[in-house]
Protein backbone atom coordinates (compact mmCIF):
# COMPACT_ATOMS: atom_id res chain seq x y z
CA UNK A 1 33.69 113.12 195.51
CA UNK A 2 34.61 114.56 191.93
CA UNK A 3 32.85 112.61 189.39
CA UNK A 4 34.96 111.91 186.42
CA UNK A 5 32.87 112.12 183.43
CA UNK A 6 33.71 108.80 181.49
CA UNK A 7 32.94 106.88 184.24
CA UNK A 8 29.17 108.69 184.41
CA UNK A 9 28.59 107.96 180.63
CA UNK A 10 29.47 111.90 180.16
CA UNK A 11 31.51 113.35 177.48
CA UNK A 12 33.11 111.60 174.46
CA UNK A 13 36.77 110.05 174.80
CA UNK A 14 38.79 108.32 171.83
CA UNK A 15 39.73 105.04 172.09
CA UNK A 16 43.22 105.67 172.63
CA UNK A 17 42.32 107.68 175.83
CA UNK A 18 39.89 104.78 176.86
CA UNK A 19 42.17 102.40 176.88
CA UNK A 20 45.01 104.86 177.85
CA UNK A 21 42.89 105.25 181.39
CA UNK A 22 42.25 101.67 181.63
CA UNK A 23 46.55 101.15 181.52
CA UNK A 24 46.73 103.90 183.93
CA UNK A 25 44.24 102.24 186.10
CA UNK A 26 45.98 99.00 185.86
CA UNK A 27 49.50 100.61 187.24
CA UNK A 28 50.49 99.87 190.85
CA UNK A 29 52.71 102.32 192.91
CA UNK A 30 55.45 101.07 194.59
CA UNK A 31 55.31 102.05 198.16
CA UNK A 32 57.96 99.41 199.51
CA UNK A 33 59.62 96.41 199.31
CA UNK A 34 56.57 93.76 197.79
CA UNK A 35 54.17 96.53 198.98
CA UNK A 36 52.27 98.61 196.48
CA UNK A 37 48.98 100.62 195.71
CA UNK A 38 46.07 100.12 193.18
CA UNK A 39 44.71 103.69 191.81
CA UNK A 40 41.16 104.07 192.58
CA UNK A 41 38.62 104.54 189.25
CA UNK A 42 38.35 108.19 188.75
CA UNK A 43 34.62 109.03 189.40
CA UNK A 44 33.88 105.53 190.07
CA UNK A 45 31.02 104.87 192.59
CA UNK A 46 30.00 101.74 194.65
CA UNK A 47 31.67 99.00 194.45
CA UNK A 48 35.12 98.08 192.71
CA UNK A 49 34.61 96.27 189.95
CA UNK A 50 36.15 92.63 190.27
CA UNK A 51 38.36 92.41 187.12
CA UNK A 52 40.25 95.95 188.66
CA UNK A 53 41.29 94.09 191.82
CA UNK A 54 42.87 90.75 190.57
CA UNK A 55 44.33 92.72 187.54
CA UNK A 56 46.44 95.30 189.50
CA UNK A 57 46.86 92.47 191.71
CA UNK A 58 48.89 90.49 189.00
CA UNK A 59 50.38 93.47 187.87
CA UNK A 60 51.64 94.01 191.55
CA UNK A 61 53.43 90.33 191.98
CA UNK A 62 55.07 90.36 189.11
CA UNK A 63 57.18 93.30 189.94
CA UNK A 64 58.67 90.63 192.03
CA UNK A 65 59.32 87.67 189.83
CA UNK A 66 62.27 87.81 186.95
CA UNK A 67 61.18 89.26 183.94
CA UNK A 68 61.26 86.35 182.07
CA UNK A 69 58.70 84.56 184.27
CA UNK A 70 54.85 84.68 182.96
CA UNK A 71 51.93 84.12 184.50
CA UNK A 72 50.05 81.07 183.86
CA UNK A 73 47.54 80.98 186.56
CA UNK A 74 45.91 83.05 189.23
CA UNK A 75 43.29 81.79 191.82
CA UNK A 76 40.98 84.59 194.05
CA UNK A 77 38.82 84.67 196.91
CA UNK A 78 36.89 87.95 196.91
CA UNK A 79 36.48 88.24 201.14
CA UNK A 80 34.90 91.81 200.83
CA UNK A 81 33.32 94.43 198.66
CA UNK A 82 35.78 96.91 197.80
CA UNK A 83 34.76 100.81 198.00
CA UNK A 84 35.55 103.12 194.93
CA UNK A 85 36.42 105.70 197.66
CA UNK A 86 39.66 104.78 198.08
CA UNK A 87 43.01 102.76 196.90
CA UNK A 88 44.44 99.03 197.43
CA UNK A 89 46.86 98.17 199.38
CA UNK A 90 48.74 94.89 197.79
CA UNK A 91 51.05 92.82 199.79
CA UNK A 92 53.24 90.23 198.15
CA UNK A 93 54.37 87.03 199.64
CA UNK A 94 57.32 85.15 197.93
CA UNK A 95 55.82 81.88 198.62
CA UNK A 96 58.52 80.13 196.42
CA UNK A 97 61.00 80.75 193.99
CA UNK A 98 62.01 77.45 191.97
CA UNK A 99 63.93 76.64 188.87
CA UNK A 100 60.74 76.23 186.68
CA UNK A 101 58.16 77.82 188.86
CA UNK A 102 57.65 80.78 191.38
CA UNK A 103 54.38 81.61 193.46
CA UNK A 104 53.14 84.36 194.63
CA UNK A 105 50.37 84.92 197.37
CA UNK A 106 48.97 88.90 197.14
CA UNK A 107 46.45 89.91 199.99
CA UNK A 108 44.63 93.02 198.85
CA UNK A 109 43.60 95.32 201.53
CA UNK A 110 41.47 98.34 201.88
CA UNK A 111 41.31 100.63 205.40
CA UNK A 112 43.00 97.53 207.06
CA UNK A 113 41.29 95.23 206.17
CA UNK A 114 41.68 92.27 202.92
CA UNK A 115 39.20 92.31 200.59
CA UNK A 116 40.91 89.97 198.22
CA UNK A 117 43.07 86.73 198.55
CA UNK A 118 45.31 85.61 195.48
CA UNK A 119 47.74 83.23 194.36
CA UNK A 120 49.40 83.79 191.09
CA UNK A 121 52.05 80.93 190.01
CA UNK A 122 54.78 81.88 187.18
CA UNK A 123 56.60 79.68 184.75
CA UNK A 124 59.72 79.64 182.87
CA UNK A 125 59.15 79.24 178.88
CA UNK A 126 59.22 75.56 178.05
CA UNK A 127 57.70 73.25 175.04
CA UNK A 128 55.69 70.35 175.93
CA UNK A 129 52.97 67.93 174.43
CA UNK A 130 50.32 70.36 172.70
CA UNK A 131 46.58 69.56 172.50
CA UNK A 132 43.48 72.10 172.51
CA UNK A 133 39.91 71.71 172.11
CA UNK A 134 38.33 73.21 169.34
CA UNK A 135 36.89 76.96 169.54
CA UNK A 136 32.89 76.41 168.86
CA UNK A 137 31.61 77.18 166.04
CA UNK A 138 29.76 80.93 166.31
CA UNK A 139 29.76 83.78 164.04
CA UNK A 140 32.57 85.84 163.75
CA UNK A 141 33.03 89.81 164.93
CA UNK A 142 33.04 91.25 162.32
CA UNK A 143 29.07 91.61 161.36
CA UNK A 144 28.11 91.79 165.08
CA UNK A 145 26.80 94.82 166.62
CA UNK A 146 28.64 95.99 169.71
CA UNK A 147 26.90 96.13 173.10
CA UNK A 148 27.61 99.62 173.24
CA UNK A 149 26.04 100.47 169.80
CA UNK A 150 23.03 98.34 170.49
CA UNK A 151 21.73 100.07 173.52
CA UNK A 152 22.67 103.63 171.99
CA UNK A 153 20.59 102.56 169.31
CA UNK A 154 17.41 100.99 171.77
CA UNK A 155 18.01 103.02 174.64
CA UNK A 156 14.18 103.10 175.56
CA UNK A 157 14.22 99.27 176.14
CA UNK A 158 16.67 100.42 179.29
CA UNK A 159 15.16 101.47 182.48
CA UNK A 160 15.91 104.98 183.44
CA UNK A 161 17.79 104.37 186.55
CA UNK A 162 20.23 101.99 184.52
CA UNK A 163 20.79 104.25 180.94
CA UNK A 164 24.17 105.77 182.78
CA UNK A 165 25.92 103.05 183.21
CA UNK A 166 24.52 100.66 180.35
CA UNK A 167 25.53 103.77 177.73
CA UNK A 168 29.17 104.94 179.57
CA UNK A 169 31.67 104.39 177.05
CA UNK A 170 34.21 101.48 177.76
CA UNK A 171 38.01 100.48 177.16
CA UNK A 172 36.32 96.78 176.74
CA UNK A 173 34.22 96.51 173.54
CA UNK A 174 32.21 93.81 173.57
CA UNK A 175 30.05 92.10 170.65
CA UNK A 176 27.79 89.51 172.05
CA UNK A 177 27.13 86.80 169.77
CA UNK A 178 23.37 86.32 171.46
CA UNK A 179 21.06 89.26 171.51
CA UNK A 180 19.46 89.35 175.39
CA UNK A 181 17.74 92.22 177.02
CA UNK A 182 18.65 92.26 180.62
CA UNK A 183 15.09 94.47 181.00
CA UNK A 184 13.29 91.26 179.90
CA UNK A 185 15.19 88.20 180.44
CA UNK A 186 14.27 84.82 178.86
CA UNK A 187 15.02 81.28 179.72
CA UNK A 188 17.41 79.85 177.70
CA UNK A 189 20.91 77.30 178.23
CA UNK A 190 23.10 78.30 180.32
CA UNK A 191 25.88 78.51 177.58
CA UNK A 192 26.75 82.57 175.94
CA UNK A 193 29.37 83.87 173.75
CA UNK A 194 30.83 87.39 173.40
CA UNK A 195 33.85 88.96 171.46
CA UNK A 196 35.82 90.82 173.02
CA UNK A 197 38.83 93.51 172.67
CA UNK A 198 40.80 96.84 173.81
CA UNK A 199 39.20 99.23 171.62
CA UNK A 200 42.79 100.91 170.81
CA UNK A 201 46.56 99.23 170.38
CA UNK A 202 48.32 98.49 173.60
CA UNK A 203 51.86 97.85 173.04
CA UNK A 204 53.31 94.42 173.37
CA UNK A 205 54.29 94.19 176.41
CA UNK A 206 53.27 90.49 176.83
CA UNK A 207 52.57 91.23 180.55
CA UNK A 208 50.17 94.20 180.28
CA UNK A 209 48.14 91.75 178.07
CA UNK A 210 47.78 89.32 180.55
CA UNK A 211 46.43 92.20 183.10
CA UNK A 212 43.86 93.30 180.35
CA UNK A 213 42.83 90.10 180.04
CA UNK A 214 42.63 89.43 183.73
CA UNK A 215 40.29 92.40 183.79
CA UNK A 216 37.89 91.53 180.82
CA UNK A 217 37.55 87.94 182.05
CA UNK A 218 35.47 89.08 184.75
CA UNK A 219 33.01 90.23 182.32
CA UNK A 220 30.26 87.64 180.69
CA UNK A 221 31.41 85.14 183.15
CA UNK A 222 28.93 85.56 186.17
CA UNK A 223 25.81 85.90 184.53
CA UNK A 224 26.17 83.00 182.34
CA UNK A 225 24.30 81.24 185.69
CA UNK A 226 21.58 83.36 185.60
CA UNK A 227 20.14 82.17 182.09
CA UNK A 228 19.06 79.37 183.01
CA UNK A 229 16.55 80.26 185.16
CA UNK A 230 15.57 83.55 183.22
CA UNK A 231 16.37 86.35 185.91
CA UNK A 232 18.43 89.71 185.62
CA UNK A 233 19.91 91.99 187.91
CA UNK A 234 18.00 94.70 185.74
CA UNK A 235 14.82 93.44 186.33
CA UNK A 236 14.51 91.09 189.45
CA UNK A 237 15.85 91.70 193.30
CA UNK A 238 18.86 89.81 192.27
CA UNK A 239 21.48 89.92 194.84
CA UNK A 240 24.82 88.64 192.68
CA UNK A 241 28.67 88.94 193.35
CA UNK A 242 32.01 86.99 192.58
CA UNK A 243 33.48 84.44 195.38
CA UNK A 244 36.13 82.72 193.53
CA UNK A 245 37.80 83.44 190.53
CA UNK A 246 40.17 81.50 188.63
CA UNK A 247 41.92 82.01 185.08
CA UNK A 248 44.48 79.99 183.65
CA UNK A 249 46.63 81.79 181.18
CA UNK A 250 48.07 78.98 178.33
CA UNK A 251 49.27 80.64 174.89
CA UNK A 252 50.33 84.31 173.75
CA UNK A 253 47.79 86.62 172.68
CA UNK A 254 46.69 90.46 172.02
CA UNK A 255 44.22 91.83 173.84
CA UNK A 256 43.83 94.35 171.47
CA UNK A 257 42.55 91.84 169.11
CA UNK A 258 39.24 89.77 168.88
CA UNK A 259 39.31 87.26 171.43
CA UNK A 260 35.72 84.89 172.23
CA UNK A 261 34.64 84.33 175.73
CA UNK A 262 32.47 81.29 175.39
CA UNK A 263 31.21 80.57 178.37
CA UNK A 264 28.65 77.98 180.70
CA UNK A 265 27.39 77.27 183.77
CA UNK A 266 27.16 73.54 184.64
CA UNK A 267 25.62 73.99 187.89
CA UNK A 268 23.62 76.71 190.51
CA UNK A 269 22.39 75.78 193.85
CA UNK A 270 22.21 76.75 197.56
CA UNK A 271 22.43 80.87 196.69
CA UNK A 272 25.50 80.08 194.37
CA UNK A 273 26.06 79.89 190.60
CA UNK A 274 29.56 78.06 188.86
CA UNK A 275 30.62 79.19 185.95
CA UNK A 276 33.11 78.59 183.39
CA UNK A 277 34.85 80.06 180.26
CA UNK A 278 37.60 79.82 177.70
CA UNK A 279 39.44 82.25 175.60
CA UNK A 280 39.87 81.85 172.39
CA UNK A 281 41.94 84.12 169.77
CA UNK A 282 40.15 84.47 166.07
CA UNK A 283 42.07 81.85 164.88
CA UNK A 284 41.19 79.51 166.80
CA UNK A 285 43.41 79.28 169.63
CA UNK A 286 42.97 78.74 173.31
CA UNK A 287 44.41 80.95 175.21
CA UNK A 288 42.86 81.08 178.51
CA UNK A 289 40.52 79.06 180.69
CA UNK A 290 38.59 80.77 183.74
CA UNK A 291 36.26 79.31 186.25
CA UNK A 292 34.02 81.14 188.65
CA UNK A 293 31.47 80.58 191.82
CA UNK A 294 28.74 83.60 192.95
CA UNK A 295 26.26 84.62 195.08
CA UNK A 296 22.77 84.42 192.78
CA UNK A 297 20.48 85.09 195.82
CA UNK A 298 16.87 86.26 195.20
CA UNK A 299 16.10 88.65 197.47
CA UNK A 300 12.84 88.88 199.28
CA UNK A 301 10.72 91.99 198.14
């Protein structure tokens, strides 16, 4: 398979190309009627990254609602592993098309077979009573070191085998508001915070933003579950992977601009971890809300 060399940590891209693949990436083909297919990452290897699959899923059901319709929640069941090897498949199902409300069911599939269950429900544009909680208070972005930056800068504290993927460059920056070293993990709360943003300008279609965001909320999430017990998939035979994953989308926003992911995890057990997170614009805005349940099995050595 040709390696492409951004996803190998090879070469230098701008950001506008960065985040130029990562729209790319995020655009379905229509090959029929509520049928359509996910590009594969160029050079990607292993296993599709979570945030790909329900993204171009969203961006594949809502070629089929009215434009005016948004997304204000989307609920997956990863089934399988998908393989970088090839495309998705998405099937839409127009579960039901109301005056306020439409819902869509997407089935991902890859070689026959699903590898990822979704509902997405839509909404018409209405007011209503307004309440939020409060975003927590954590420094700002601005005099935080990206993640990026920080292991260019320490790259002996990484392991050799993991240097290529912790240094390839990314259409995500993200600036973690706790310093951790996934080499050498600590116990600490299970609570994290990370800024987070499309390192170039992405247009305003309202829409797309939603899809980026769908993407990037897979990142931070899952691990937040791991802290508590001071274990990394660096370090330790750490078998982890998404089950469910929900996001609920509430306000506008720009994912081109600093958003926080502050996340927890209220409870692990029986080879599973829960998770949770909300999004909140600089301001002080909450935008989004996800939840999420993986695998966090220790593996016998």
């Amino acid at each position: 398979m040709e390696k492409d060399e951004d996803a190998l940590g090879k070469g230098l891209k701008t950001p506008e190309e960065l985040v130029a693949k990562l729209c790319d990436l995020l655009t379905v083909e229509e090959l029929d009627t509520d049928l359509y297919r996910g590009p594969r990452l160029p050079g990607g290897v292993g296993r599709v990254f979570g945030g790909q699959v329900i993204a171009q899923a969203l961006v594949a059901a809502n070629h089929s609602v009215d434009d005016e319709l948004l997304a204000h929640s989307l609920h997956a069941y990863f089934m399988r592993p998908g393989n970088e090897n090839y495309p998705i498949i998405y099937r839409i199902e127009r579960d039901r098309d109301g005056r306020s409300f439409s819902t869509r069911r997407i089935i991902a599939l890859q070689r026959g077979k699903p590898i990822l269950n979704m509902a997405a429900n839509y909404q018409r544009p209405e007011d209503g009573l307004a309440h939020q909680f409060a975003m927590p208070d954590v420094p700002g972005p601005e005099n935080l070191q990206s993640e990026a930056d920080y292991w260019r800068e320490n790259i002996e504290l990484i392991p050799e085998p993991f240097r290529k993927r912790m240094l390839r460059q990314r259409s995500i920056e993200l600036r973690p508001v706790e310093r951790r070293n996934p080499a050498k993990p600590q116990k600490s709360e299970p609570f994290s915070y990370t800024w987070f943003r499309a390192v170039a300008p992405i247009g305003d279609d309202r829409r797309l933003h939603q899809a980026i965001l769908s993407y990037a909320s897979d990142m931070s999430l899952l691990g937040t579950s791991t802290l508590k017990h001071g274990i990394s998939w660096m370090r330790d035979p750490l078998q982890m992977a998404s089950l469910d994953h929900s996001l609920w989308l509430h306000e506008d926003f720009r994912a081109d601009e600093w958003l926080l992911y502050a996340t927890d995890a209220p409870w692990s057990g029986h080879a599973r971890g829960f998770n949770r997170g909300q999004i909140f614009t600089q301001d002080g805005r909450l935008v989004a809300s996800a939840a999420q349940e993986g695998l966090m099995r220790l593996r016998c050595q």
